[in-house]
C-alpha atoms as a PDB file:
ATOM      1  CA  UNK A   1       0.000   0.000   0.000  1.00  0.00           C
ATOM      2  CA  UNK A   2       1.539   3.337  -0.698  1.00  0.00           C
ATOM      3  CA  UNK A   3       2.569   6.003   1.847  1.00  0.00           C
ATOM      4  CA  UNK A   4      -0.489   7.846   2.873  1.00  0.00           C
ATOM      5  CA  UNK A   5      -0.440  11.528   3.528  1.00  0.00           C
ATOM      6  CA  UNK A   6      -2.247  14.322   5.205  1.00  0.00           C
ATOM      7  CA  UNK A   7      -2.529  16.802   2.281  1.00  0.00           C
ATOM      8  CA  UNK A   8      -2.395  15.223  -1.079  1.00  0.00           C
ATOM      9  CA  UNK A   9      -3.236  16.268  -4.315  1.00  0.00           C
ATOM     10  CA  UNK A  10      -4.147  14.077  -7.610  1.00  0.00           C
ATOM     11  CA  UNK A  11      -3.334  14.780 -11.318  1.00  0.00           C
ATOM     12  CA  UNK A  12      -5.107  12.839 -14.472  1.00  0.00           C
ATOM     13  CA  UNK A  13      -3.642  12.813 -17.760  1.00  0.00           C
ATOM     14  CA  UNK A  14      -6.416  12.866 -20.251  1.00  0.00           C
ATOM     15  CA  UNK A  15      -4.875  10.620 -23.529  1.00  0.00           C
ATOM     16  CA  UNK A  16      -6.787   9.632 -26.528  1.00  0.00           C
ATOM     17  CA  UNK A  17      -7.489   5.897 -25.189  1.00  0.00           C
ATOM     18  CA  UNK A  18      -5.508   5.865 -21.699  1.00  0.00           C
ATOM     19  CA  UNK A  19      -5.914   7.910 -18.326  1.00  0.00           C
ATOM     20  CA  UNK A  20      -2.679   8.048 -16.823  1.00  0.00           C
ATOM     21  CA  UNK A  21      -3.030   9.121 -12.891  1.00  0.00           C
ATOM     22  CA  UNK A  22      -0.764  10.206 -10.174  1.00  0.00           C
ATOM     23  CA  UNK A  23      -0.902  11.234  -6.292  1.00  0.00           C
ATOM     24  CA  UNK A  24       1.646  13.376  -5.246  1.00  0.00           C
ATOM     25  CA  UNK A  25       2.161  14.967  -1.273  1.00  0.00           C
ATOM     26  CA  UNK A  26       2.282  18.076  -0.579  1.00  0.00           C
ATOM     27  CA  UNK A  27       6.093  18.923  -0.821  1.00  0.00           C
ATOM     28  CA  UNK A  28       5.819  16.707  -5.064  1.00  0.00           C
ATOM     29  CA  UNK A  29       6.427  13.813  -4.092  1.00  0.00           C
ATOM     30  CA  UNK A  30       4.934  10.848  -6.466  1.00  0.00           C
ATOM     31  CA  UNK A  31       2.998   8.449  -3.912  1.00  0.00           C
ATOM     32  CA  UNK A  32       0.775   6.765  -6.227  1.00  0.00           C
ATOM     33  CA  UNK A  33       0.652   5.996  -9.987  1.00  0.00           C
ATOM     34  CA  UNK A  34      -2.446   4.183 -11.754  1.00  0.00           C
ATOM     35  CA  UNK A  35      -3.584   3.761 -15.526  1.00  0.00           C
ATOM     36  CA  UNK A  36      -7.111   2.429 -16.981  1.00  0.00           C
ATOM     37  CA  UNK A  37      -8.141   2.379 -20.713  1.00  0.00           C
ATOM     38  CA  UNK A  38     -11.763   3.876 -21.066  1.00  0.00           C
ATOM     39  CA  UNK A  39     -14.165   5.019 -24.138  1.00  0.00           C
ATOM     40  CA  UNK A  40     -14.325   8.650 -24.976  1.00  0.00           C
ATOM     41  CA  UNK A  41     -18.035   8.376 -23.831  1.00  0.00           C
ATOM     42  CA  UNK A  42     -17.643   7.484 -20.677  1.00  0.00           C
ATOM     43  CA  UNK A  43     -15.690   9.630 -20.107  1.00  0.00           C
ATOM     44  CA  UNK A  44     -16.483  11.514 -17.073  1.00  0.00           C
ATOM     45  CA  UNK A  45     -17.336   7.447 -15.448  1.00  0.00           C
ATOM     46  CA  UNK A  46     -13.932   7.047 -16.395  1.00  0.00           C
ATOM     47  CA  UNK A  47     -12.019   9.432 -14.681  1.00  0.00           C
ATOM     48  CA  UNK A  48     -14.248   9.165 -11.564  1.00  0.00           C
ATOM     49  CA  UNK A  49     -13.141   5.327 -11.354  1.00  0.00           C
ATOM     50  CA  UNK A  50      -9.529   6.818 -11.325  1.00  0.00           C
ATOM     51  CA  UNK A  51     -10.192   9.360  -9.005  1.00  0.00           C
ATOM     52  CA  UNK A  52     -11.397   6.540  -6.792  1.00  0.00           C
ATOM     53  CA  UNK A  53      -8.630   4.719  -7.371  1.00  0.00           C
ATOM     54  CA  UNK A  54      -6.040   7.441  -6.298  1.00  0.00           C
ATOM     55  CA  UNK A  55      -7.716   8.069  -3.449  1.00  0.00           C
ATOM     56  CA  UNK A  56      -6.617   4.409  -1.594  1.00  0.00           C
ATOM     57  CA  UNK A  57      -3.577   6.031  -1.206  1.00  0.00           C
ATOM     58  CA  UNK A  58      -4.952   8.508   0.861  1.00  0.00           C
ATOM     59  CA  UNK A  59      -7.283  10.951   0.985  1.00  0.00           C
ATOM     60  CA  UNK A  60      -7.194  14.068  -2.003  1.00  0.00           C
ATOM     61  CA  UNK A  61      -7.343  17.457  -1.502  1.00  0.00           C
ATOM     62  CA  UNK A  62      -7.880  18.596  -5.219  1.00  0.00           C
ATOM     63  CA  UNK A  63      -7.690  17.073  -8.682  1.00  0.00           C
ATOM     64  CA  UNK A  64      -6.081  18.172 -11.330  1.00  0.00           C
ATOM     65  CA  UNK A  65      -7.202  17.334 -14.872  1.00  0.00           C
ATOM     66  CA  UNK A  66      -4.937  17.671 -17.947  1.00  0.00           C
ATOM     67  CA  UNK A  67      -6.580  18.283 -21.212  1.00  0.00           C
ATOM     68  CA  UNK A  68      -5.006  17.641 -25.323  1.00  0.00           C
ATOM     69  CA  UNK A  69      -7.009  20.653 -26.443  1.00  0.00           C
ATOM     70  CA  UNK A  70      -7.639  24.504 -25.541  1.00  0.00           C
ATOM     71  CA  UNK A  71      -8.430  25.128 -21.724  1.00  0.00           C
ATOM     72  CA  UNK A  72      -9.497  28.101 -20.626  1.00  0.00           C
ATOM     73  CA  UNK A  73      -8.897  27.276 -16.801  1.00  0.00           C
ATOM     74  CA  UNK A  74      -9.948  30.426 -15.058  1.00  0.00           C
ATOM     75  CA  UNK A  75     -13.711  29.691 -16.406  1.00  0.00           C
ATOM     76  CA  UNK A  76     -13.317  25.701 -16.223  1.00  0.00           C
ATOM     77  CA  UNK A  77     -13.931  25.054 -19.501  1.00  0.00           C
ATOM     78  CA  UNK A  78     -12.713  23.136 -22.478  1.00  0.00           C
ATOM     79  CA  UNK A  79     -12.935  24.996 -25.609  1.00  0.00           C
ATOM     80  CA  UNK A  80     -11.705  23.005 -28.007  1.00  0.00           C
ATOM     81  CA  UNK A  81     -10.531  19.186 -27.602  1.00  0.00           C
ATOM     82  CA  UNK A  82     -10.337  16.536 -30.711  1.00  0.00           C
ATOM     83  CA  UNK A  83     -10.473  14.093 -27.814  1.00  0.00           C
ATOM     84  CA  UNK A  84     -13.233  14.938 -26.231  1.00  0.00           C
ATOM     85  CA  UNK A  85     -17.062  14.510 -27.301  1.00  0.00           C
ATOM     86  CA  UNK A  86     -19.101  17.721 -27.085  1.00  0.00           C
ATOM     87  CA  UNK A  87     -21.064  17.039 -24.587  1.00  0.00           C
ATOM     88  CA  UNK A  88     -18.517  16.166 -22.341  1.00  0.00           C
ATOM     89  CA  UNK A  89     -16.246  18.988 -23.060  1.00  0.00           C
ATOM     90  CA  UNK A  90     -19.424  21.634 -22.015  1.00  0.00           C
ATOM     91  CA  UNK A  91     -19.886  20.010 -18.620  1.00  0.00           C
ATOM     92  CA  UNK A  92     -17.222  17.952 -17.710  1.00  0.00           C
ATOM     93  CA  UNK A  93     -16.119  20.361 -14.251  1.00  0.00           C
ATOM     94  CA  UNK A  94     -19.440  20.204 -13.176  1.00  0.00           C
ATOM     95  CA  UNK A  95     -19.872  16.769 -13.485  1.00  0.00           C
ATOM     96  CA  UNK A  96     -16.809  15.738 -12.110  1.00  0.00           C
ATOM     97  CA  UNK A  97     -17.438  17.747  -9.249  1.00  0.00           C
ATOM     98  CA  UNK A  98     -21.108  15.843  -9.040  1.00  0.00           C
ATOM     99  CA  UNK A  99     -19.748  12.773  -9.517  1.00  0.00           C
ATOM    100  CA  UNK A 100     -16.614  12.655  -6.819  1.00  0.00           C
ATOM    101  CA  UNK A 101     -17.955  15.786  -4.564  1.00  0.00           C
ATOM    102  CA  UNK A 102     -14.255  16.601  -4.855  1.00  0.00           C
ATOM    103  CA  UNK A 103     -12.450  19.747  -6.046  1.00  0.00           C
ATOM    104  CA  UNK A 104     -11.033  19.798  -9.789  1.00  0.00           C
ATOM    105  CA  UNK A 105      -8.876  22.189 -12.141  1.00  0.00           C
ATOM    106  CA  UNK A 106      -8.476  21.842 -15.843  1.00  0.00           C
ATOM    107  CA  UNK A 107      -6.246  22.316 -17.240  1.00  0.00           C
ATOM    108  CA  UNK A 108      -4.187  21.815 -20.770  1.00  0.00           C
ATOM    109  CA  UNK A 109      -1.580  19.289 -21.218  1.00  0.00           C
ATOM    110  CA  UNK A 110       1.188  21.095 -22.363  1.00  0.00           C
ATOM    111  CA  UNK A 111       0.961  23.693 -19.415  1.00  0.00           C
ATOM    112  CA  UNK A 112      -0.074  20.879 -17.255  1.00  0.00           C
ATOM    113  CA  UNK A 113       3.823  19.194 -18.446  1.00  0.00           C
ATOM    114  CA  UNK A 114       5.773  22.478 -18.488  1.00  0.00           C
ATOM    115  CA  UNK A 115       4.675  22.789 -15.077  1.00  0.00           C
ATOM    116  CA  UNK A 116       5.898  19.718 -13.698  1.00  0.00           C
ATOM    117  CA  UNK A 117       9.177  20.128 -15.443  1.00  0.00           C
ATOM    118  CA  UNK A 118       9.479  23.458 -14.312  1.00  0.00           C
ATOM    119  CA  UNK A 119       9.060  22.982 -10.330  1.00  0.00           C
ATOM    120  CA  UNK A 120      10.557  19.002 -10.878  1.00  0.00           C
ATOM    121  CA  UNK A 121      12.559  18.416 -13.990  1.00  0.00           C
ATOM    122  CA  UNK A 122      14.406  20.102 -16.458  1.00  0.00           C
ATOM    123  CA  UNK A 123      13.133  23.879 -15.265  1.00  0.00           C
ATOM    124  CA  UNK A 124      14.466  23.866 -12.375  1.00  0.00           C
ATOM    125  CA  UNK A 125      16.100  26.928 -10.994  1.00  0.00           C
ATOM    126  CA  UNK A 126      15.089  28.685 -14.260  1.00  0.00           C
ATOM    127  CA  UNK A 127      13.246  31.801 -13.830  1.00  0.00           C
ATOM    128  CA  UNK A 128      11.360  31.612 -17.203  1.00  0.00           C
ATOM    129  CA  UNK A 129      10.602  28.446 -19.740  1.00  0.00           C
ATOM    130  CA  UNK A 130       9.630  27.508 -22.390  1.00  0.00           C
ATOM    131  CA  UNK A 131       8.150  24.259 -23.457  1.00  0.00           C
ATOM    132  CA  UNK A 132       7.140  22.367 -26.627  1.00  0.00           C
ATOM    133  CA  UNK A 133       5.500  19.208 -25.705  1.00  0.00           C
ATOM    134  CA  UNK A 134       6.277  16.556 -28.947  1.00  0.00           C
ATOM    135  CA  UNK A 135       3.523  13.528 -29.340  1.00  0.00           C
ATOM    136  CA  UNK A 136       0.526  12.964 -31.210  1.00  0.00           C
ATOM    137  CA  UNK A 137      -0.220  16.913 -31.249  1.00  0.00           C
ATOM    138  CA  UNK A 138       2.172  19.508 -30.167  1.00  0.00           C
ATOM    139  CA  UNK A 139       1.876  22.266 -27.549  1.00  0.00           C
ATOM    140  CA  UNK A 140       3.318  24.909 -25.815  1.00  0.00           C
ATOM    141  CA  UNK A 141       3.427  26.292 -22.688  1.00  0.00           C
ATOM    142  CA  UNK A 142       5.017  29.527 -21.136  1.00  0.00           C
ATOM    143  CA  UNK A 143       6.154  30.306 -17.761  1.00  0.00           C
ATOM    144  CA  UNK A 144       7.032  33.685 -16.742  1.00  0.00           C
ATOM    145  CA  UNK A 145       8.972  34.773 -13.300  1.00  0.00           C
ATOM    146  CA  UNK A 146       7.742  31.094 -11.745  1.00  0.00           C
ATOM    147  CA  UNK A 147       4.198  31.231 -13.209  1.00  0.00           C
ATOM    148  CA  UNK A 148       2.013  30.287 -15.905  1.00  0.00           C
ATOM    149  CA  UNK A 149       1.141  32.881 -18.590  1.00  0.00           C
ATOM    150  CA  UNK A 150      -1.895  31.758 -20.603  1.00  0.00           C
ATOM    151  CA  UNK A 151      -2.680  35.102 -22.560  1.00  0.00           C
ATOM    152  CA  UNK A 152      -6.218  36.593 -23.128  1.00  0.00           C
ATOM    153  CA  UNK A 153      -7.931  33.721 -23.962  1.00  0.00           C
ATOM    154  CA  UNK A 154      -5.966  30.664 -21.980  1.00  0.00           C
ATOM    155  CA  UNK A 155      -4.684  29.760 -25.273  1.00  0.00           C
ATOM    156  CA  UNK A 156      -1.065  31.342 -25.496  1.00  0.00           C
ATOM    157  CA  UNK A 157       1.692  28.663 -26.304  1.00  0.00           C
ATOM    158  CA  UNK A 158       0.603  27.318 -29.152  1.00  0.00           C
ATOM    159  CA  UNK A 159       3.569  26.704 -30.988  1.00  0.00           C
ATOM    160  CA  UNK A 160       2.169  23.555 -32.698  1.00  0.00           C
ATOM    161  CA  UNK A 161       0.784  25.702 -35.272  1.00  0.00           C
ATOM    162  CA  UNK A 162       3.158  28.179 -35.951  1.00  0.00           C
ATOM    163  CA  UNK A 163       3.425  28.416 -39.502  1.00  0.00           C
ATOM    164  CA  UNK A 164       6.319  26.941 -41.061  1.00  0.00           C
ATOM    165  CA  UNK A 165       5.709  25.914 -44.941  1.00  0.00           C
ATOM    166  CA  UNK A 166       3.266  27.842 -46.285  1.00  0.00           C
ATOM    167  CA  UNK A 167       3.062  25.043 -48.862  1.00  0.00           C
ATOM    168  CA  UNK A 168       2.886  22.700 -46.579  1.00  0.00           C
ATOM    169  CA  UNK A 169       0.277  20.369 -45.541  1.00  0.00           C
ATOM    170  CA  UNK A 170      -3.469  21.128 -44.441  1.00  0.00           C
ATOM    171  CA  UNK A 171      -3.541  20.896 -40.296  1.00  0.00           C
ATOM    172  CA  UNK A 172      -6.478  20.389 -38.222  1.00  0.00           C
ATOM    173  CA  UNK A 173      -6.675  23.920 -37.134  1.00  0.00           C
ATOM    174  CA  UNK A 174      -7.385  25.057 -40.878  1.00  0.00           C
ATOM    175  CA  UNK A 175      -4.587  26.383 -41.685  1.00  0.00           C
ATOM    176  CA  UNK A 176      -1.417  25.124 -43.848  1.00  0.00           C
ATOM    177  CA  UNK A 177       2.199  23.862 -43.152  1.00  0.00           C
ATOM    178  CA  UNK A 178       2.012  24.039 -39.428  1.00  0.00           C
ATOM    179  CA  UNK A 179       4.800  22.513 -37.060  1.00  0.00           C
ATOM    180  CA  UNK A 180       2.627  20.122 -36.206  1.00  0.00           C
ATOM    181  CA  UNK A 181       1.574  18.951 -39.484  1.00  0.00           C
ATOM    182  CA  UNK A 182       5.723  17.843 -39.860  1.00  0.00           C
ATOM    183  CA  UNK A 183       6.667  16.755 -36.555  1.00  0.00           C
ATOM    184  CA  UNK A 184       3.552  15.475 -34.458  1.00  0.00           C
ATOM    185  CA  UNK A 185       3.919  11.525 -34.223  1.00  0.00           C
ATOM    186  CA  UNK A 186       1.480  11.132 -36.911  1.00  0.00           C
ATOM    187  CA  UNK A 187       2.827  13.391 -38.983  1.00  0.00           C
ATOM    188  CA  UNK A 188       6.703  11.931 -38.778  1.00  0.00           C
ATOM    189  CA  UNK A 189       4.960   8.598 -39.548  1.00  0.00           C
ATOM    190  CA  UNK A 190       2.952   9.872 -42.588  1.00  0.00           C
ATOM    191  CA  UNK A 191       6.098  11.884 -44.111  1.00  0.00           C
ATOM    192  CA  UNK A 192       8.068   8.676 -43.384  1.00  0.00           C
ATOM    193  CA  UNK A 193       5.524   6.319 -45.652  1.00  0.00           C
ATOM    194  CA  UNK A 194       4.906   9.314 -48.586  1.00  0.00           C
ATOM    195  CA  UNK A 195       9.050   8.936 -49.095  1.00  0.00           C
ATOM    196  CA  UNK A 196       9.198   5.050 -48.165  1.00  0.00           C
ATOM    197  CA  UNK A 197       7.188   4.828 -51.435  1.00  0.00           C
ATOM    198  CA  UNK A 198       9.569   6.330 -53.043  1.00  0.00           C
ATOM    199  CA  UNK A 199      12.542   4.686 -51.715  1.00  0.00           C
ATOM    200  CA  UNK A 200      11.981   1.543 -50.379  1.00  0.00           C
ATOM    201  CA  UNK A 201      16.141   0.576 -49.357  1.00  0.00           C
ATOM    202  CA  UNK A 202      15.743   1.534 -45.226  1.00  0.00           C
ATOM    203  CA  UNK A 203      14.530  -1.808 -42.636  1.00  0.00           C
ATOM    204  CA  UNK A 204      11.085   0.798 -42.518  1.00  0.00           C
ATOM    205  CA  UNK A 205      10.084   0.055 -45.399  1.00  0.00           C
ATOM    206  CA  UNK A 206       8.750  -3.388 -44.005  1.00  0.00           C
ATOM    207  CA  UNK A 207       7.171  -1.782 -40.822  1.00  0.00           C
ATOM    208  CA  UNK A 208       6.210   0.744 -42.886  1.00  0.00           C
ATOM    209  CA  UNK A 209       3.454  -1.314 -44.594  1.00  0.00           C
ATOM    210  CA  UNK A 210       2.016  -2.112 -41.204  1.00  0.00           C
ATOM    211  CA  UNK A 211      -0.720   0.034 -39.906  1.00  0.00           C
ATOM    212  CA  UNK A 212       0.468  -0.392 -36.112  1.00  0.00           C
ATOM    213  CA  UNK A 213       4.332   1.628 -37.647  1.00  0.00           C
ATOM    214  CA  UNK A 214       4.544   4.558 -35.502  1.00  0.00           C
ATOM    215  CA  UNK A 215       7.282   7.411 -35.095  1.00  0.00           C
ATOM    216  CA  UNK A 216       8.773   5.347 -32.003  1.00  0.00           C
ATOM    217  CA  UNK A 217       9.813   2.648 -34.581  1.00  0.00           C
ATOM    218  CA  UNK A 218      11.378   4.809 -36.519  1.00  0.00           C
ATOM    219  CA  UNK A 219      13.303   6.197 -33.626  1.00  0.00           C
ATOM    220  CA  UNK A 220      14.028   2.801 -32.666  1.00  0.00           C
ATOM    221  CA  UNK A 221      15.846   2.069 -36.343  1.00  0.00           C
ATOM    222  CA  UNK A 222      17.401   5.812 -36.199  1.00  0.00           C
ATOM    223  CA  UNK A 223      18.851   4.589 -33.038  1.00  0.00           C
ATOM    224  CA  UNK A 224      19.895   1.111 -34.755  1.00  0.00           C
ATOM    225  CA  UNK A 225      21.586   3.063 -37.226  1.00  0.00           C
ATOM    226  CA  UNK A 226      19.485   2.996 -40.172  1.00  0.00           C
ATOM    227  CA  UNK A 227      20.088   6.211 -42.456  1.00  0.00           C
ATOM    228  CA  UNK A 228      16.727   7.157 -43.465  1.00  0.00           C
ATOM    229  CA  UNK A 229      15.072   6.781 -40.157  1.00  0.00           C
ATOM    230  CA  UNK A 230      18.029   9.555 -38.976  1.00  0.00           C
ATOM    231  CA  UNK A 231      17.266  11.616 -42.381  1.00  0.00           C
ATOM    232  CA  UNK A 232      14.027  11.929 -41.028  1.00  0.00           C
ATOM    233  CA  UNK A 233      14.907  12.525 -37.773  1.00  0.00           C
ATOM    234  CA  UNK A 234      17.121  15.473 -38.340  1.00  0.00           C
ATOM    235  CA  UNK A 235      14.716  16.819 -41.397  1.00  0.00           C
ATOM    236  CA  UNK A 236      11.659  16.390 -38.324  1.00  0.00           C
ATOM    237  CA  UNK A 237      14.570  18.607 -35.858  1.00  0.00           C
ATOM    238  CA  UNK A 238      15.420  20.942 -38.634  1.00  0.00           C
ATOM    239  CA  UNK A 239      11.327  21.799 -38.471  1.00  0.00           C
ATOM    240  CA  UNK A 240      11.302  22.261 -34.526  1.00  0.00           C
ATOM    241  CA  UNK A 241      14.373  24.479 -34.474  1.00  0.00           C
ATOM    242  CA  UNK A 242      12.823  26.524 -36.773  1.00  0.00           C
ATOM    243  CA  UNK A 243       9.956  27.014 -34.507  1.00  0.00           C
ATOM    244  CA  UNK A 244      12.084  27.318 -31.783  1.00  0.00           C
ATOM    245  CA  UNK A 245      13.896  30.121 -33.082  1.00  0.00           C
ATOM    246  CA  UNK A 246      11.044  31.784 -33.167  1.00  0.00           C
ATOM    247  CA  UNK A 247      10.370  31.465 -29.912  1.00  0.00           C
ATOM    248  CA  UNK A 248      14.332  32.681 -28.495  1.00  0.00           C
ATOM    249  CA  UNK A 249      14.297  35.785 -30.780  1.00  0.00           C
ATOM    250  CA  UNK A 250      10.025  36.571 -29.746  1.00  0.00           C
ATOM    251  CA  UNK A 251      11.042  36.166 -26.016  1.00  0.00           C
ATOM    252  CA  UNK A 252      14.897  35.547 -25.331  1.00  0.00           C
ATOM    253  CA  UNK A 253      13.612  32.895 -22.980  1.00  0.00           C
ATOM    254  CA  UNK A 254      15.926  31.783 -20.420  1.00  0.00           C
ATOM    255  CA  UNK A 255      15.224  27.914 -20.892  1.00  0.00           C
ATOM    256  CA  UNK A 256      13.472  25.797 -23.580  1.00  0.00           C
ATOM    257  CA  UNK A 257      12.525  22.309 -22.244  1.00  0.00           C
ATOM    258  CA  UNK A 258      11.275  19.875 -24.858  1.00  0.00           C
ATOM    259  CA  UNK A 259       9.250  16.927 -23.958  1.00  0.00           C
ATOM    260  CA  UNK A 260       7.003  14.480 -24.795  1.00  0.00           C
ATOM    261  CA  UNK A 261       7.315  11.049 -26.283  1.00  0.00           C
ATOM    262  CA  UNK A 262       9.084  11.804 -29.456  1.00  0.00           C
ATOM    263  CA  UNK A 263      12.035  13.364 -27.831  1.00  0.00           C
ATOM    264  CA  UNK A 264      12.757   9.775 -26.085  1.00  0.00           C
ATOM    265  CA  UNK A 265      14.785   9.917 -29.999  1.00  0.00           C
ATOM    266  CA  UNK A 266      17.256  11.582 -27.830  1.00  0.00           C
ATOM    267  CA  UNK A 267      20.183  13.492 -29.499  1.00  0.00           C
ATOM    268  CA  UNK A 268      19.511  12.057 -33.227  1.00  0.00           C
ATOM    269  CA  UNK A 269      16.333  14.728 -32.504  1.00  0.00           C
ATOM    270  CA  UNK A 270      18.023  17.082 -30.068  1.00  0.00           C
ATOM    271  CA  UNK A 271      21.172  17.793 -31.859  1.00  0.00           C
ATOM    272  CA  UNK A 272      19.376  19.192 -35.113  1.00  0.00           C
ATOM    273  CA  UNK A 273      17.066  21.110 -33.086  1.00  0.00           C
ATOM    274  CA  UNK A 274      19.717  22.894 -31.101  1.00  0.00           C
ATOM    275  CA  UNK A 275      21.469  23.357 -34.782  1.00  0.00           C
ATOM    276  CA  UNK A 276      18.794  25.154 -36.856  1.00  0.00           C
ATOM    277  CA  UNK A 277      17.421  26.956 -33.365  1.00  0.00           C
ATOM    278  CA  UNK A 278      21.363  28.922 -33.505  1.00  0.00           C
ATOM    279  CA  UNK A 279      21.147  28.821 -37.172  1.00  0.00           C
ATOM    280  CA  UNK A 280      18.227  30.915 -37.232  1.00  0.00           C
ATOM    281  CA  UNK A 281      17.977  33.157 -34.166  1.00  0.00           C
ATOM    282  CA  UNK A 282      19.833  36.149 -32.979  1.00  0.00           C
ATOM    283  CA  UNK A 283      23.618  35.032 -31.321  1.00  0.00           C
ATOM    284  CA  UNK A 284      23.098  36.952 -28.659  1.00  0.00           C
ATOM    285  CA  UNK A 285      19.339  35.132 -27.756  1.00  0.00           C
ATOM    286  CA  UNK A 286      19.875  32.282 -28.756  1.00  0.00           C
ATOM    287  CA  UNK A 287      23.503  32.014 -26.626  1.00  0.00           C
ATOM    288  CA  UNK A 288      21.338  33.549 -23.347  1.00  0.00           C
ATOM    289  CA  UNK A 289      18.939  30.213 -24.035  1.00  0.00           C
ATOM    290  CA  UNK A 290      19.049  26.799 -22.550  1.00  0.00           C
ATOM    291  CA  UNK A 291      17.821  24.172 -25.104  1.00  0.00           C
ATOM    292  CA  UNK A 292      17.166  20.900 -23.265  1.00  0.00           C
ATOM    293  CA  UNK A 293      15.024  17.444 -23.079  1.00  0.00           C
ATOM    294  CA  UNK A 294      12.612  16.978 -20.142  1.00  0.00           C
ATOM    295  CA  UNK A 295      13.431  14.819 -17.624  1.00  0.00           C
ATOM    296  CA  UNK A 296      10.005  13.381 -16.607  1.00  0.00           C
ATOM    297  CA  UNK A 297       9.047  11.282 -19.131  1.00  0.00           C
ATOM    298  CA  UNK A 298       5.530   9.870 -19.143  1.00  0.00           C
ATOM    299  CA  UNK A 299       5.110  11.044 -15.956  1.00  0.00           C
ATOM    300  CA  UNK A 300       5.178  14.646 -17.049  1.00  0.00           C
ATOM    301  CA  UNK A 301       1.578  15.317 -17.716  1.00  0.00           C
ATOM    302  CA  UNK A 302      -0.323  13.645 -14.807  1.00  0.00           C
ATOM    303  CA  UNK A 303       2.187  15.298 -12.034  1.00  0.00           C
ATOM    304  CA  UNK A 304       1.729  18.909 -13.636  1.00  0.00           C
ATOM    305  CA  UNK A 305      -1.909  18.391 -13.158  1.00  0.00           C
ATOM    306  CA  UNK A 306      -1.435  17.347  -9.469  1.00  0.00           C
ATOM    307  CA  UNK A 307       0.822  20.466  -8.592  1.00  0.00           C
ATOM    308  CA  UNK A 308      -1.106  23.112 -10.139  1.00  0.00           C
ATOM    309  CA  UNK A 309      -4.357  21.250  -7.987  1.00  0.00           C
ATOM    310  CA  UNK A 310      -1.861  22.081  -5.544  1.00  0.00           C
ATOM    311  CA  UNK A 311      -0.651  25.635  -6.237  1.00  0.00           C
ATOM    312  CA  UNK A 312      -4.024  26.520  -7.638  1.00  0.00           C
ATOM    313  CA  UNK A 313      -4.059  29.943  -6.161  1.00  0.00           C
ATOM    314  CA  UNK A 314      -0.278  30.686  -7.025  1.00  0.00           C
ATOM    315  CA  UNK A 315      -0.603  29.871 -11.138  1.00  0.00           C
END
């Protein structure tokens, strides 16, 4: 049984098929970890069974809940989610609240990660951060003088769609050649197959034909050595440090932390970043910045949510 505590706090991540969970005491420590697989409409029965479930570990102050989609947290409300049906995304604070008679904050997953890496990981001691969070979508998040800065709307961050081929593909925002329609999972793996067709000499090109071939295979032959998996790789790095520059010469940001589960590549995705980011932004920013992988892994996510349930009247 895990360590029970006075004061703890819960976080949820909210995936596309999986609900990732953590309990964490008051002073961040991790006492309690739990995953379930649940249908998007059940949703709200979903994460009430993992609420429940966190809770053996002790009793829960306050729940954080982390969101793939646009958050506006002040007004607990999801304004836009791909993940979530509608009629859960209108009500689902007031029926978690119904359903648990617990306290919850929404949130959205990228501020919900940059937060834990900022007070746990690869933040620390940084007064402002920057994160791009690399996976099936990808977000942003932005931390100023120790806290969150959302914008006008809760939406600020958004680096996923920063424009960076005008020619470029059609995203799911509406607009064209957006950083995440090059270097989201997805879009790795469908830029991988459109070229495999046309050059069918890399160990992909078998896996490639599968339907289950996903950008952590081709990681795993970049890292076995195979030259088109690294081609794509650094072309998929060359894309982010573009966007990243951006980001150093808009804000000469002290730190840029970049997680998720596509920088598990490691350097074969870092190095290239780090390149075109120094390639394309002033010296003098770009030397001032800190470009660096997270350090919490999957856990990233779910133990944001839980500290900013935590620090809910500091953020």
């Amino acid at each position: 049984m895990p360590e029970n505590s006075q004061q703890n706090f819960a976080g949820i991540e909210v995936g596309s098929k999986k609900l990732r969970g953590v309990v964490i005491a008051k002073d961040a420590r991790v006492v309690d970890r739990y995953e379930a697989n649940y249908e998007p409409d059940q949703l709200i029965a979903a994460l009430s069974d993992v609420t429940r479930e966190l809770q053996k570990s002790g009793p829960i102050d306050s729940v954080g809940v982390a969101i793939p989609g646009l958050v506006n947290r002040e007004a607990d409300r999801v304004l836009i989610s791909t993940n979530l049906p509608f009629t859960a995304r209108d009500h689902i604070h007031a029926d978690l609240v119904k359903a648990t008679g617990l306290q919850f904050k929404l949130e959205n997953d990228a501020n919900a990660a940059a937060y834990a890496e900022y007070k746990a990981g690869a933040g620390r001691n940084a007064r402002d951060m920057f994160y791009i969070g690399i996976g099936n979508a990808i977000g942003g998040a932005i931390i100023l003088d120790g806290k969150l800065w959302t914008g006008a709307s809760g939406c600020a961050g958004e680096i996923g769609h920063i424009t960076i081929d005008t020619e470029g593909a059609e995203c799911v925002c509406g607009n064209t050649g957006c950083l995440e329609t090059m270097a989201s999972g997805p879009n790795i793996v469908r830029r991988a197959r459109e070229r495999l067709n046309r050059d069918n000499t890399s160990s992909l090109s078998r896996l490639a034909m599968q339907d289950s071939f996903t950008a952590a295979d081709l990681a795993l032959e970049a890292n076995n050595g195979d030259d088109f998996s690294m081609m794509m790789l650094e072309r998929t790095g060359r894309a982010i440090g573009i966007a990243v520059a951006s980001m150093i010469n808009l804000l000469s940001i002290e730190r840029i932390v970049l997680g998720g589960p596509i920088i598990e590549a490691g350097d074969l995705l870092l190095k290239p970043i780090i390149k075109e980011a120094g390639k394309r932004s002033l010296r003098q920013c770009f030397e001032a910045t800190q470009i660096v992988a997270g350090e919490l892994g999957a856990d990233a996510v779910a133990r944001g949510a839980a500290l900013l349930a935590r620090d809910a009247e500091l953020v």
